[in-house]
Protein backbone atom coordinates (compact mmCIF):
# COMPACT_ATOMS: atom_id res chain seq x y z
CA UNK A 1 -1.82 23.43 -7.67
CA UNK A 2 -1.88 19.73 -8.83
CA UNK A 3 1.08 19.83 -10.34
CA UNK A 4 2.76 21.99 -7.77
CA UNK A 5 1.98 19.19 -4.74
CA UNK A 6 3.97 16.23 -7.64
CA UNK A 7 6.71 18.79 -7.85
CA UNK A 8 7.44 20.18 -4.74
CA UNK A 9 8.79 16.64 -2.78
CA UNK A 10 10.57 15.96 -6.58
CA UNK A 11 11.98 18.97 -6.15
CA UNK A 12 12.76 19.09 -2.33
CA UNK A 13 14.20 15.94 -2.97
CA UNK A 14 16.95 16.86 -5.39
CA UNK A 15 18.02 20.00 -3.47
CA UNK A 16 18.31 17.98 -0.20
CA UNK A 17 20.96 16.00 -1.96
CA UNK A 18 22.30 19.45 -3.46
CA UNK A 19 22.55 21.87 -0.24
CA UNK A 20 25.66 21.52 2.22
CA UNK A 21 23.83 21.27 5.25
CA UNK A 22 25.85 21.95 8.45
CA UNK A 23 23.57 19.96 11.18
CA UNK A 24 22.00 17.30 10.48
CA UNK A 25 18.95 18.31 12.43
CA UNK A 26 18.75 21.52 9.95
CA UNK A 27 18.53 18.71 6.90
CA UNK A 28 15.89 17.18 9.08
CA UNK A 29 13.80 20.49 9.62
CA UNK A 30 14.20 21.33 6.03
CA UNK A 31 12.87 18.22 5.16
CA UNK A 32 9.96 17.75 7.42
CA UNK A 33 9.16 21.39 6.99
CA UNK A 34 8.04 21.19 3.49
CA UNK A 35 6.47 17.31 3.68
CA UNK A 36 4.29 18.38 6.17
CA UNK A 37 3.72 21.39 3.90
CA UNK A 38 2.78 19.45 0.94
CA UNK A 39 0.84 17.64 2.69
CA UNK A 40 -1.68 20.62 3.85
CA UNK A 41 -1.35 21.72 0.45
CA UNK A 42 -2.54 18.22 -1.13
CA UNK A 43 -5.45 18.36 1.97
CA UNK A 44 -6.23 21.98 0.44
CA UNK A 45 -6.45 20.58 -3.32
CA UNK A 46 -8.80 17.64 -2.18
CA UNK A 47 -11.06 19.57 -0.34
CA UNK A 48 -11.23 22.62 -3.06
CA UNK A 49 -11.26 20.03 -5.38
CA UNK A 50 -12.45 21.09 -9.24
CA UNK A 51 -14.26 19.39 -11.50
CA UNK A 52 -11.56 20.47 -14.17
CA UNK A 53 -8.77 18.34 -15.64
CA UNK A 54 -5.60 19.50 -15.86
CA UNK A 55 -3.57 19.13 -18.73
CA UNK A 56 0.05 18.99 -18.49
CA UNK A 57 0.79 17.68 -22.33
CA UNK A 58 -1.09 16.27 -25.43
CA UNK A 59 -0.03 13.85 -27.55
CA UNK A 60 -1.68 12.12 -30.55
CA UNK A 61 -5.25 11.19 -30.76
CA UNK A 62 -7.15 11.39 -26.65
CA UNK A 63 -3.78 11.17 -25.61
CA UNK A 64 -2.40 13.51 -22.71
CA UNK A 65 -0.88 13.59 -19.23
CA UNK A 66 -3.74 14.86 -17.22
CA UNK A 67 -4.10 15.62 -14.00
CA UNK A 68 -7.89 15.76 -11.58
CA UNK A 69 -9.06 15.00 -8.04
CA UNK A 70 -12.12 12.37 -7.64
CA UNK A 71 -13.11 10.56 -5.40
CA UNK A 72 -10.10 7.92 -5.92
CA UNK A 73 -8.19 10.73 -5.97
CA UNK A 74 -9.22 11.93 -2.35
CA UNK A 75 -8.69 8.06 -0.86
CA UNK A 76 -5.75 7.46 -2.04
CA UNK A 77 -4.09 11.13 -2.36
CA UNK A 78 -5.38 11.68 1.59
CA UNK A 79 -4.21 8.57 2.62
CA UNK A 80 -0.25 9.03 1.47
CA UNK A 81 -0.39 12.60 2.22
CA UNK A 82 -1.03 11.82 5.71
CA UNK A 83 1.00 9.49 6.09
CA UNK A 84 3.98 10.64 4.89
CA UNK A 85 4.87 13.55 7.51
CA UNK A 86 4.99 10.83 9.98
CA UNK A 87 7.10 8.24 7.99
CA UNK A 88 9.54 10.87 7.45
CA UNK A 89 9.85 12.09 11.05
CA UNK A 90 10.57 8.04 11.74
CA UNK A 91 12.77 7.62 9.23
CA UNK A 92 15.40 10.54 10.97
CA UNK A 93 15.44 8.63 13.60
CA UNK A 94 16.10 5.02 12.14
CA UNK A 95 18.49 6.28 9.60
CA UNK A 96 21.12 7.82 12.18
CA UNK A 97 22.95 3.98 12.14
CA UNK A 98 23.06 3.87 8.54
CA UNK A 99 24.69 5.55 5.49
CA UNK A 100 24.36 7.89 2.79
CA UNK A 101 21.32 9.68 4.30
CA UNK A 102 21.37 11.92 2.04
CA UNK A 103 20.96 9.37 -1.16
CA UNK A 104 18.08 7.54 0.74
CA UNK A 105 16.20 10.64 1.88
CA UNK A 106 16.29 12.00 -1.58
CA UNK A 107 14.81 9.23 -3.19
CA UNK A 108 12.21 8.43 -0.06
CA UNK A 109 11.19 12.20 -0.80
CA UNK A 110 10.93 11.70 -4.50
CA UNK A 111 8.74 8.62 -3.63
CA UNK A 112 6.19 10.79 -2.29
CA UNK A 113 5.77 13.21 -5.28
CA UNK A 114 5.75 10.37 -7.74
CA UNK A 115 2.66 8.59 -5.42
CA UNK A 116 0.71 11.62 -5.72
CA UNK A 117 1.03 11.70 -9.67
CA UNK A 118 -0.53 8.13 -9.46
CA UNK A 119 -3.47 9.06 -7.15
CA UNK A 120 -4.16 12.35 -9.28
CA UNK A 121 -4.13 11.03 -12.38
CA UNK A 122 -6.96 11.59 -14.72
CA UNK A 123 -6.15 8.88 -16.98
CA UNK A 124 -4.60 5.47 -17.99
CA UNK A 125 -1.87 6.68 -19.60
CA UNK A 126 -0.82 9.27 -17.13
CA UNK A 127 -1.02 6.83 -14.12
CA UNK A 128 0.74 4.43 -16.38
CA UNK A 129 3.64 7.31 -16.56
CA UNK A 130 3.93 7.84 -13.07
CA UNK A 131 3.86 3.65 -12.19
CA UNK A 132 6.79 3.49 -14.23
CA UNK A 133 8.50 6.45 -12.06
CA UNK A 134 7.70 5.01 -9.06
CA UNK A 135 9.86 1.92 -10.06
CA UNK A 136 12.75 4.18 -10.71
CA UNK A 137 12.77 5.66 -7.63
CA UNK A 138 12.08 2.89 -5.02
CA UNK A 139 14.97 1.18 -6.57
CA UNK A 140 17.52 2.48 -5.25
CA UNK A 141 15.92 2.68 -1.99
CA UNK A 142 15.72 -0.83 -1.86
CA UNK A 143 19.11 -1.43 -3.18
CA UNK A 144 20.30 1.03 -0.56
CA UNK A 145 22.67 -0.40 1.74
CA UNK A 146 24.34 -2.16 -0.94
CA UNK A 147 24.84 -5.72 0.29
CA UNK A 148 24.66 -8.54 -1.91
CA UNK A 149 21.19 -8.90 -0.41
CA UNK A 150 19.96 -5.51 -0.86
CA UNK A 151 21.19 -5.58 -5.02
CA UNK A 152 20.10 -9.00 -5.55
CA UNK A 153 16.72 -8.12 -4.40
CA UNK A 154 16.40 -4.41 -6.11
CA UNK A 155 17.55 -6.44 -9.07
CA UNK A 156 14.38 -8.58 -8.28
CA UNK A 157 12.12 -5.64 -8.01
CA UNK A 158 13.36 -4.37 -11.12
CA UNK A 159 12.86 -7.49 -12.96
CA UNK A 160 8.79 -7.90 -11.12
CA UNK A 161 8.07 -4.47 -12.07
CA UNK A 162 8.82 -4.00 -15.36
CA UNK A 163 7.51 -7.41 -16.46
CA UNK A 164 4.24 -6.50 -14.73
CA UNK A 165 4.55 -2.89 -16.19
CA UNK A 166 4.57 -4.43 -19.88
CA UNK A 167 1.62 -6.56 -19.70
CA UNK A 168 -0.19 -3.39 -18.29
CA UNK A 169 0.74 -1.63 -21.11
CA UNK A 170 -1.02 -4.24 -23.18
CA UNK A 171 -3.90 -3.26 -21.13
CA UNK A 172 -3.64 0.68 -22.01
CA UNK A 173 -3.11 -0.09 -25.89
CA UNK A 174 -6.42 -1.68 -26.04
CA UNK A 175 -8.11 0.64 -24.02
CA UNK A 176 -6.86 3.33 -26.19
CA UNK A 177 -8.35 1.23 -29.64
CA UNK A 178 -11.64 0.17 -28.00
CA UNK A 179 -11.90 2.80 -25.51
CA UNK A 180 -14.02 5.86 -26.01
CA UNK A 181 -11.68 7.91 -24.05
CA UNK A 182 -8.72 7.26 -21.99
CA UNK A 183 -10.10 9.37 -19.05
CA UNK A 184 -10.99 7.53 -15.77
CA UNK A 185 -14.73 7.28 -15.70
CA UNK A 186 -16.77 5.45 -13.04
CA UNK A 187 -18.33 2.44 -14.97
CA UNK A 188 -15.59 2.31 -17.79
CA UNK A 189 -14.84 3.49 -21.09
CA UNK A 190 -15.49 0.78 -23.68
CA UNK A 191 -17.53 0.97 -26.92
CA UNK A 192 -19.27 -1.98 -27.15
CA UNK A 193 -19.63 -1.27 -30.82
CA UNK A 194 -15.65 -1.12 -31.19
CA UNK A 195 -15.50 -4.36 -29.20
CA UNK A 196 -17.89 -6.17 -31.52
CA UNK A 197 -17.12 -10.12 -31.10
CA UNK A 198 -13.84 -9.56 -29.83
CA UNK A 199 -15.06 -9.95 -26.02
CA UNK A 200 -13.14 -12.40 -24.96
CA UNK A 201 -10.20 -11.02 -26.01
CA UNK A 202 -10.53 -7.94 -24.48
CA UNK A 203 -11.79 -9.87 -21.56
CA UNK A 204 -8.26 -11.78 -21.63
CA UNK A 205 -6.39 -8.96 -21.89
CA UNK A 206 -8.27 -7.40 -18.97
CA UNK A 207 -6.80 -10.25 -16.63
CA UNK A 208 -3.27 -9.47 -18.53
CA UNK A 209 -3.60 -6.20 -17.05
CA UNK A 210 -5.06 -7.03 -13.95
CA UNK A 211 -1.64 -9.43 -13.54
CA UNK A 212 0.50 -6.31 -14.51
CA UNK A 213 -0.71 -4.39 -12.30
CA UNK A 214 -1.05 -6.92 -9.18
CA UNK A 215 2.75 -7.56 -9.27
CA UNK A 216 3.58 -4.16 -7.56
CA UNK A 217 0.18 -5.41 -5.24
CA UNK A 218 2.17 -8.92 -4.72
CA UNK A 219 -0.34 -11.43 -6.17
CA UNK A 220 0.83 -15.17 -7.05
CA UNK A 221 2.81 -16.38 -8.65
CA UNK A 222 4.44 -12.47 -8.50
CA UNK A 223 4.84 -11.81 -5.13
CA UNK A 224 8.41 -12.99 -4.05
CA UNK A 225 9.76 -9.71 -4.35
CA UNK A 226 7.91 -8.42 -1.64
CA UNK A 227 9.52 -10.69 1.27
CA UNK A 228 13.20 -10.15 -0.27
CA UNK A 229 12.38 -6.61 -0.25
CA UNK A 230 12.72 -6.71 2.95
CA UNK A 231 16.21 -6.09 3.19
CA UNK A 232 15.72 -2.58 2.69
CA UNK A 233 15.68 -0.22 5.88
CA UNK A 234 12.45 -0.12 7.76
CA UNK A 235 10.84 3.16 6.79
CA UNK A 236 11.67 1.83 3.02
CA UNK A 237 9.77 -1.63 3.90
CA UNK A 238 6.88 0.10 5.36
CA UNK A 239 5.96 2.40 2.88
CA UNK A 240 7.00 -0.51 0.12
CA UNK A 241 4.30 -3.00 2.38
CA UNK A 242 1.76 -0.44 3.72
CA UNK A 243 1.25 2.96 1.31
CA UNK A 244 3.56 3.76 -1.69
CA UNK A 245 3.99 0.91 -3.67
CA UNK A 246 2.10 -2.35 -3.18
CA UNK A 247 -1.16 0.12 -2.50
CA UNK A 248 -0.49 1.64 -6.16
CA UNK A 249 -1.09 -1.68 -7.60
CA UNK A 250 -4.04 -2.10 -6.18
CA UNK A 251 -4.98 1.51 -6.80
CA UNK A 252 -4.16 0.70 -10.81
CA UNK A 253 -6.85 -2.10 -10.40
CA UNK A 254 -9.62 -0.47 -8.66
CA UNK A 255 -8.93 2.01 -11.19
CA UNK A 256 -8.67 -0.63 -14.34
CA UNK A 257 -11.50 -2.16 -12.96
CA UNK A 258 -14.07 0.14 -12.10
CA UNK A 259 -12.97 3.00 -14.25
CA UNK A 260 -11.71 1.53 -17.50
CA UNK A 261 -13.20 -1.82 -18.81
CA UNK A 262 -16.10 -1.27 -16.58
CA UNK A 263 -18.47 -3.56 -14.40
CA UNK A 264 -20.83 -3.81 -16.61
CA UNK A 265 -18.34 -5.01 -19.22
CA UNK A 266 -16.52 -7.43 -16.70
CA UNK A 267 -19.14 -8.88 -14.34
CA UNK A 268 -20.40 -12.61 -14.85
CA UNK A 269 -17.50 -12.89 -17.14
CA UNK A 270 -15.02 -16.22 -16.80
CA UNK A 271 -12.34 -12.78 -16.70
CA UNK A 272 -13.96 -11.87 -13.05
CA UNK A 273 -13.74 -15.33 -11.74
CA UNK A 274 -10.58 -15.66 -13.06
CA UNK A 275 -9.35 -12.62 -10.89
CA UNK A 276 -11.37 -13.64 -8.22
CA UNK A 277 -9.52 -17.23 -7.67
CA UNK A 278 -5.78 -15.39 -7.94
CA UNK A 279 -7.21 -13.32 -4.76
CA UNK A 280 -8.78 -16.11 -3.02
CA UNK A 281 -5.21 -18.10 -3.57
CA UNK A 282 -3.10 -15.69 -2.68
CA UNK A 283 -5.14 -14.63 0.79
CA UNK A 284 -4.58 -17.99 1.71
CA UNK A 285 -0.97 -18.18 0.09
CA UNK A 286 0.72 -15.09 2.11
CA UNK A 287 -0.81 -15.72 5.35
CA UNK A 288 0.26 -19.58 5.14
CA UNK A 289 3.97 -18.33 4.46
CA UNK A 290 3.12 -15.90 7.43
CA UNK A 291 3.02 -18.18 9.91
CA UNK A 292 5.75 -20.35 8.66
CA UNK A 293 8.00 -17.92 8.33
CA UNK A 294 10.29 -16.90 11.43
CA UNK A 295 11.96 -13.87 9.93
CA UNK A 296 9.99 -10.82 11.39
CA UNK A 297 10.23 -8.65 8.75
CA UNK A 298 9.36 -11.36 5.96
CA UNK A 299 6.78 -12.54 8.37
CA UNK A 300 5.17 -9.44 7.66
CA UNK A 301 5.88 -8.85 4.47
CA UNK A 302 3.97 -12.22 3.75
CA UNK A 303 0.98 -11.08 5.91
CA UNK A 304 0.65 -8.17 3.17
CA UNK A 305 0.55 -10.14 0.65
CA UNK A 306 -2.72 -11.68 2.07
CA UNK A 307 -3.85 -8.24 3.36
CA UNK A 308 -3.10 -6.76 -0.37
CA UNK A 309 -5.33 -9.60 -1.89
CA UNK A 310 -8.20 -9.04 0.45
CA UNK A 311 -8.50 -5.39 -1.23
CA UNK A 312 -8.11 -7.09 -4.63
CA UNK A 313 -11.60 -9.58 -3.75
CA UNK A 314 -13.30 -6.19 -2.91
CA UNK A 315 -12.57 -4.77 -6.15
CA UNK A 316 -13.55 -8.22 -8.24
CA UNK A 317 -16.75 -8.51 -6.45
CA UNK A 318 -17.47 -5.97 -8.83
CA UNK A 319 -20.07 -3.89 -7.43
CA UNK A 320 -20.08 -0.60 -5.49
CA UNK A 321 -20.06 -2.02 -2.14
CA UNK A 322 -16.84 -4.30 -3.31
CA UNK A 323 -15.36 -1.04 -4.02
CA UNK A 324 -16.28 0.66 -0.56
CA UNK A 325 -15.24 -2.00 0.67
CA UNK A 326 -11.93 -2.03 -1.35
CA UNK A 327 -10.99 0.90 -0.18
CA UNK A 328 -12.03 0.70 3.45
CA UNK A 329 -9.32 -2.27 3.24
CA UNK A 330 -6.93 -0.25 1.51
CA UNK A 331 -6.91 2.79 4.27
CA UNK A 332 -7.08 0.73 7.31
CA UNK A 333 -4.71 -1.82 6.30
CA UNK A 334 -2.26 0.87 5.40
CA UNK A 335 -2.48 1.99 9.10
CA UNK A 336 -2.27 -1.38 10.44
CA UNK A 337 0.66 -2.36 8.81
CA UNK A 338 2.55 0.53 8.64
CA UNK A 339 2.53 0.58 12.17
CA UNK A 340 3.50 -3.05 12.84
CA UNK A 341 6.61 -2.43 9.97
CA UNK A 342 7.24 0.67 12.66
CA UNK A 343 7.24 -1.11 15.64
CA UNK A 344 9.51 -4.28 13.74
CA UNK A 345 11.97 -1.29 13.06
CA UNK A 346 12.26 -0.31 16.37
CA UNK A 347 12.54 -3.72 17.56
CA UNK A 348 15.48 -3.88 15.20
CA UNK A 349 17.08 -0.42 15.62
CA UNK A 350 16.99 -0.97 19.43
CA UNK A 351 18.47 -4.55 19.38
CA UNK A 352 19.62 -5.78 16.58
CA UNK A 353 17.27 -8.72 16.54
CA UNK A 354 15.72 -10.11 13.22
CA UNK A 355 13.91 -13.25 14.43
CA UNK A 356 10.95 -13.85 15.90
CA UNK A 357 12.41 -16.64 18.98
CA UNK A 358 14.86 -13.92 19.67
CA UNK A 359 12.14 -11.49 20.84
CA UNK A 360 11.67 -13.72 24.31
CA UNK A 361 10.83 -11.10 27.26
CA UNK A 362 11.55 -7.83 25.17
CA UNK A 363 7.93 -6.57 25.83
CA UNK A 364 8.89 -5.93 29.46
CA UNK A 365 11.92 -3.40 28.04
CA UNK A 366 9.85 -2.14 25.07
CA UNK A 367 6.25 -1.96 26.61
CA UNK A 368 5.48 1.29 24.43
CA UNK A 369 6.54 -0.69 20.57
CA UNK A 370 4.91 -4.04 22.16
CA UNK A 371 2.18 -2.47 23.70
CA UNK A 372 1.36 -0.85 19.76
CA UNK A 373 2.51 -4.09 17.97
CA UNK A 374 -0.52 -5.90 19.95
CA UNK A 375 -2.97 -3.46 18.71
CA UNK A 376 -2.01 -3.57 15.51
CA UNK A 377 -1.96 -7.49 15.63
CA UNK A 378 -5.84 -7.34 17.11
CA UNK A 379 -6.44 -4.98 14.45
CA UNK A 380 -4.74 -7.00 11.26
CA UNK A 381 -6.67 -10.13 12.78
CA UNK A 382 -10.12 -8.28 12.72
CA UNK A 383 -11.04 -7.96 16.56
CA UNK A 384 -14.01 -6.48 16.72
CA UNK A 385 -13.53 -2.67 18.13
CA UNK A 386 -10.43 -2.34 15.85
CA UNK A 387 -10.21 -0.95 12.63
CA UNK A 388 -9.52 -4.21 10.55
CA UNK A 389 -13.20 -5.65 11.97
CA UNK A 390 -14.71 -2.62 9.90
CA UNK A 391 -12.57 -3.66 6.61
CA UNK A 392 -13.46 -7.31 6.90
CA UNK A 393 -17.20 -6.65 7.52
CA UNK A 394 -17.41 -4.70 4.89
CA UNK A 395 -15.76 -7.01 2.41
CA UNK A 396 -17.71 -10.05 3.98
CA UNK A 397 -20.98 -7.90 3.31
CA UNK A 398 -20.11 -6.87 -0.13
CA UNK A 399 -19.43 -10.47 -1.01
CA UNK A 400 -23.21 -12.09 0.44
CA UNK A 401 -24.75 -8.73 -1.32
CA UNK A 402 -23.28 -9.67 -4.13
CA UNK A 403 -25.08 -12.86 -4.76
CA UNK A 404 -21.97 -14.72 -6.75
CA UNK A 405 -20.82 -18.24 -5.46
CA UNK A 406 -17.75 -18.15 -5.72
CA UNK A 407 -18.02 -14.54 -3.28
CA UNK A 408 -18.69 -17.16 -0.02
CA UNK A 409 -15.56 -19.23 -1.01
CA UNK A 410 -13.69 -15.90 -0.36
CA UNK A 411 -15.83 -15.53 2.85
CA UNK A 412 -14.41 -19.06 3.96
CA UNK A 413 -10.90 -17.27 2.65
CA UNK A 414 -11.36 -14.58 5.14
CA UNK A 415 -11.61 -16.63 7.90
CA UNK A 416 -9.12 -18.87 7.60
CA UNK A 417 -7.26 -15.67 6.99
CA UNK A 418 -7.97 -13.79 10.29
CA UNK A 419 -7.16 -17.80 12.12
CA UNK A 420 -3.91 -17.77 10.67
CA UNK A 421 -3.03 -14.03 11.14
CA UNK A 422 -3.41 -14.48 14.97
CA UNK A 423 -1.18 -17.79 15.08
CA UNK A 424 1.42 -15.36 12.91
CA UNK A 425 0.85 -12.29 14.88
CA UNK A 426 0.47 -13.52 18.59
CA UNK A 427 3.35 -15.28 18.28
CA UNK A 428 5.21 -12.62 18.47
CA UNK A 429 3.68 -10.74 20.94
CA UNK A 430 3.91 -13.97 23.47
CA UNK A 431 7.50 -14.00 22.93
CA UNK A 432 7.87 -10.53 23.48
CA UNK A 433 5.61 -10.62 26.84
CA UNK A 434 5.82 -14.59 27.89
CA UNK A 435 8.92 -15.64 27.60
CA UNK A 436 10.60 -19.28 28.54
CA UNK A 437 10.24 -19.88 32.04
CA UNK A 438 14.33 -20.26 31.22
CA UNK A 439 15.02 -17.30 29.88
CA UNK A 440 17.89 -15.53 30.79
CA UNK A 441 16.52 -11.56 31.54
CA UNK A 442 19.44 -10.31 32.49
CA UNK A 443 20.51 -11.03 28.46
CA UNK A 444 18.27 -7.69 27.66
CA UNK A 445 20.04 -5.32 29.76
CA UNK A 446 20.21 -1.80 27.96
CA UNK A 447 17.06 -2.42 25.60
CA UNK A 448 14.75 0.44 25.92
CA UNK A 449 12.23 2.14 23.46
CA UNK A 450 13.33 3.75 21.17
CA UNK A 451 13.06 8.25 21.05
CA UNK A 452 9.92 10.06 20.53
CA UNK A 453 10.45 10.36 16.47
CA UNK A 454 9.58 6.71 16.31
CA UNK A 455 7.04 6.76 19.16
CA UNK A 456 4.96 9.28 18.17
CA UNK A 457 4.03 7.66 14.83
CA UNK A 458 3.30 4.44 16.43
CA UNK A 459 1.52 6.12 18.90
CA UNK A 460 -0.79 8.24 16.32
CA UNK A 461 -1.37 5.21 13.80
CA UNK A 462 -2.48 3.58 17.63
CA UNK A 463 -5.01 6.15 17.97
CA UNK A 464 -6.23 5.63 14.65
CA UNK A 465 -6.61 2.08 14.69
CA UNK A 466 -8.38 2.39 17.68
CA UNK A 467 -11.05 5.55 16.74
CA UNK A 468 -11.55 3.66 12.96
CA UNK A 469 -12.40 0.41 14.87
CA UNK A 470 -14.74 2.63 17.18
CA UNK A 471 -16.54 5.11 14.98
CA UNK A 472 -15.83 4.96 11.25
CA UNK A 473 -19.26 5.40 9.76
CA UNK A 474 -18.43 8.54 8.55
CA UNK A 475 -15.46 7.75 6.67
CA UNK A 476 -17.17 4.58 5.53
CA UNK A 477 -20.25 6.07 4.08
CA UNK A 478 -17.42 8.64 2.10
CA UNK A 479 -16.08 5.71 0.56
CA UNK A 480 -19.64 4.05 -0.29
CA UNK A 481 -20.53 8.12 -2.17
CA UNK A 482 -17.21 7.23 -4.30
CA UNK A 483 -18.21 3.87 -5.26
CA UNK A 484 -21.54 5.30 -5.90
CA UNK A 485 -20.16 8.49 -8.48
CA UNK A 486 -20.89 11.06 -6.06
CA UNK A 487 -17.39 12.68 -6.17
């Protein structure tokens, strides 16, 4: 069944773009139909999960595309599979003022199968496989309307990915030589007695990899692809920002972390403070760019960047509680953000606006993509009773348990952090509901909210925002049992 839930969106994918479909709204059933399908069907896998790996081929040596479902396996394969249904539903509704719908819903579709293959892989190389597809098929989306923009920043992407893509490659050769196995296993796979004196090369090479992998999750210096990225349409941007891409590279180094070189092999080393400052930097980086920048989708795409970074700190603390609280970080912030990219889409789809002091007074004729954009603005800023509070905490806590120094600069990273996310975030949301005493209201005739396709996800991710910030022990203590080994 693994490889069945990788196939099936491949493969729905291509025959979207295939069959002659009369209505559009019979394209759109087909398509929902069998997301939503996968998705029970990936559900089913993770919670029949077996301890057995899959083998799809074997190569030379411990090499082999392998499929199995851990614990990473249930974050980040639960997290996209839910998800996606809902992007997908938005996305019909967004794409009815744009062209070749059939092109982009092939390859958003595609995107989806290629995503799982990274979250079930069993090992480096395999993930390594599918984080090359993934490349080749957000491309074109990104690249989709075709403007001068949209090539010149695909081109970008292109250029980002693959450059990051070969220095993680440098990664997986010497995992491969000083590895016992290639297989993902919770404390890493090297052989001390392969590695001899070479430690500090393989150390180097670690943060090589670490860089290779963090340009898909937007670190500096590689990060200005993200923000030009966002001239793609809005259900591209907010799975690019929020789930399918940018949370694959930092999936790849929770995974290269945790489950390859090892904490035992990293920790104390110059390699982990090393990683630890490029976090630090870029948290404070993306969310200074945030608030200068007046472009709403950039403005966003810049608060990722931070947000992306904070997940990255949990996973160089180096210890399991960095990890939970990784991953707490990785699933709430995917929420958060997904559903402020929503609401910026339906800000745009509605009226056509794509600056942030041309949102004066548009609250009062969009009170239901406001009224979400303010929760998810209390939530990215970490306001307590919101699900970003819980991420935050956690991280905060992981970093004083952790005992290292250089942890409670990254507290004093945090901070700053949440002050400049609400400068960035409430901005917006003033103009929207405060505008100019001047202001002309009359200018706004015919806005509305957008249909119940793009309301409904908005109002769901609302809901979860809201019951995460509320009661997520249970879902927290799951991700402490996968830090710990226990699935």
């Amino acid at each position: 069944m693994i490889l069945l839930v990788i196939l099936i969106p491949v493969i729905a994918g291509v025959l979207l773009f295939l069959i002659p479909f009369k209505k559009r709204s019979n394209m759109e059933i087909f398509l929902e139909a069998l997301v939503i399908i996968n998705s029970i069907l990936v559900w089913y896998l993770l919670f029949h999960r077996s301890a057995e790996i899959f083998t799809l081929a074997n190569f030379t040596g411990n090499l082999s595309i392998s499929f199995k479902v851990d614990g990473m396996s249930m974050v980040f394969g639960g997290l996209v599979s839910a998800l996606w249904p809902f992007a997908t539903l938005y996305a019909f509704e967004y794409m009815t003022k744009e062209e070749h719908e059939k092109v982009f819903f092939m390859f958003y579709t595609m995107t989806y199968g290629v995503t799982l293959g990274i979250s079930l892989a069993a090992n480096l190389l395999t993930m390594y496989f599918f984080y090359e597809l993934l490349t080749l098929v957000t491309v074109p989306l990104v690249m989709h309307t075709l403007t001068r923009e949209a090539i010149l920043a695909s081109r970008k992407y292109l250029y980002y990915s693959l450059g990051g893509a070969a220095f993680a490659f440098i990664g997986l050769i010497f995992v491969i030589i000083y590895g016992s196995t290639t297989n993902f296993v919770l404390g890493g796979v090297m052989d001390l007695d392969k590695v001899g004196e070479r430690t500090n090369i393989l150390l180097l090479i670690y943060v090589m990899a670490f860089i290779g992998f963090g340009v898909k999750a937007a670190v500096c210096p590689f990060n200005s692809w993200l923000p030009d990225a966002g001239v793609a349409p809005t259900p591209v941007t907010a799975l690019l920002h929020a789930v399918a891409v940018v949370k694959s590279g930092a999936f790849a180094i929770i995974r290269l972390t945790y489950y390859s070189f090892g904490t035992e092999f990293l920790k104390g080393t110059w390699a982990q403070t090393v990683v630890m400052l490029i976090t630090m930097f870029t948290i404070i980086y993306g969310c200074s760019r945030a608030v200068k920048e007046t472009h709403l989708k950039r403005r966003l795409a810049y608060s990722t960047i931070s947000n992306l970074s904070y997940i990255l700190f949990g996973a160089a603390i180096m210890t399991p509680l960095g990890m939970a609280g990784a991953l707490t970080h990785l699933v709430f912030h995917a929420v958060m953000k997904i559903s402020s990219f929503f609401c910026a889409g339906a800000i745009m789809h509605q009226t056509g606006k794509h600056y942030v002091h041309e949102l004066d007074g548009m609250g009062y004729k969009m009170p239901a993509v406001f009224g979400v954009f303010t929760i998810s603005s209390f939530a990215l800023m970490g306001v307590p009773g919101f699900a970003g509070f819980v991420s935050k905490w956690n991280l905060a806590s992981a970093a004083v348990e952790s005992g290292n120094v250089i942890t409670f600069f990254g507290i004093g990273c945090l901070l700053i952090s949440a002050l400049l996310t609400a400068i960035y975030m409430l901005t917006i949301v003033g103009r929207g509901f405060f505008p100019q005493k001047e202001f002309d209201m009359t200018s706004l005739e015919g806005i509305k909210d957008p249909g119940w396709k793009m309301l409904l996800p908005l109002f769901v991710f609302t809901f979860c925002m809201v019951v995460f910030g509320l009661y997520s022990r249970p879902l927290v203590n799951f991700f402490i049992s996968v830090a710990a080994g226990m699935y």
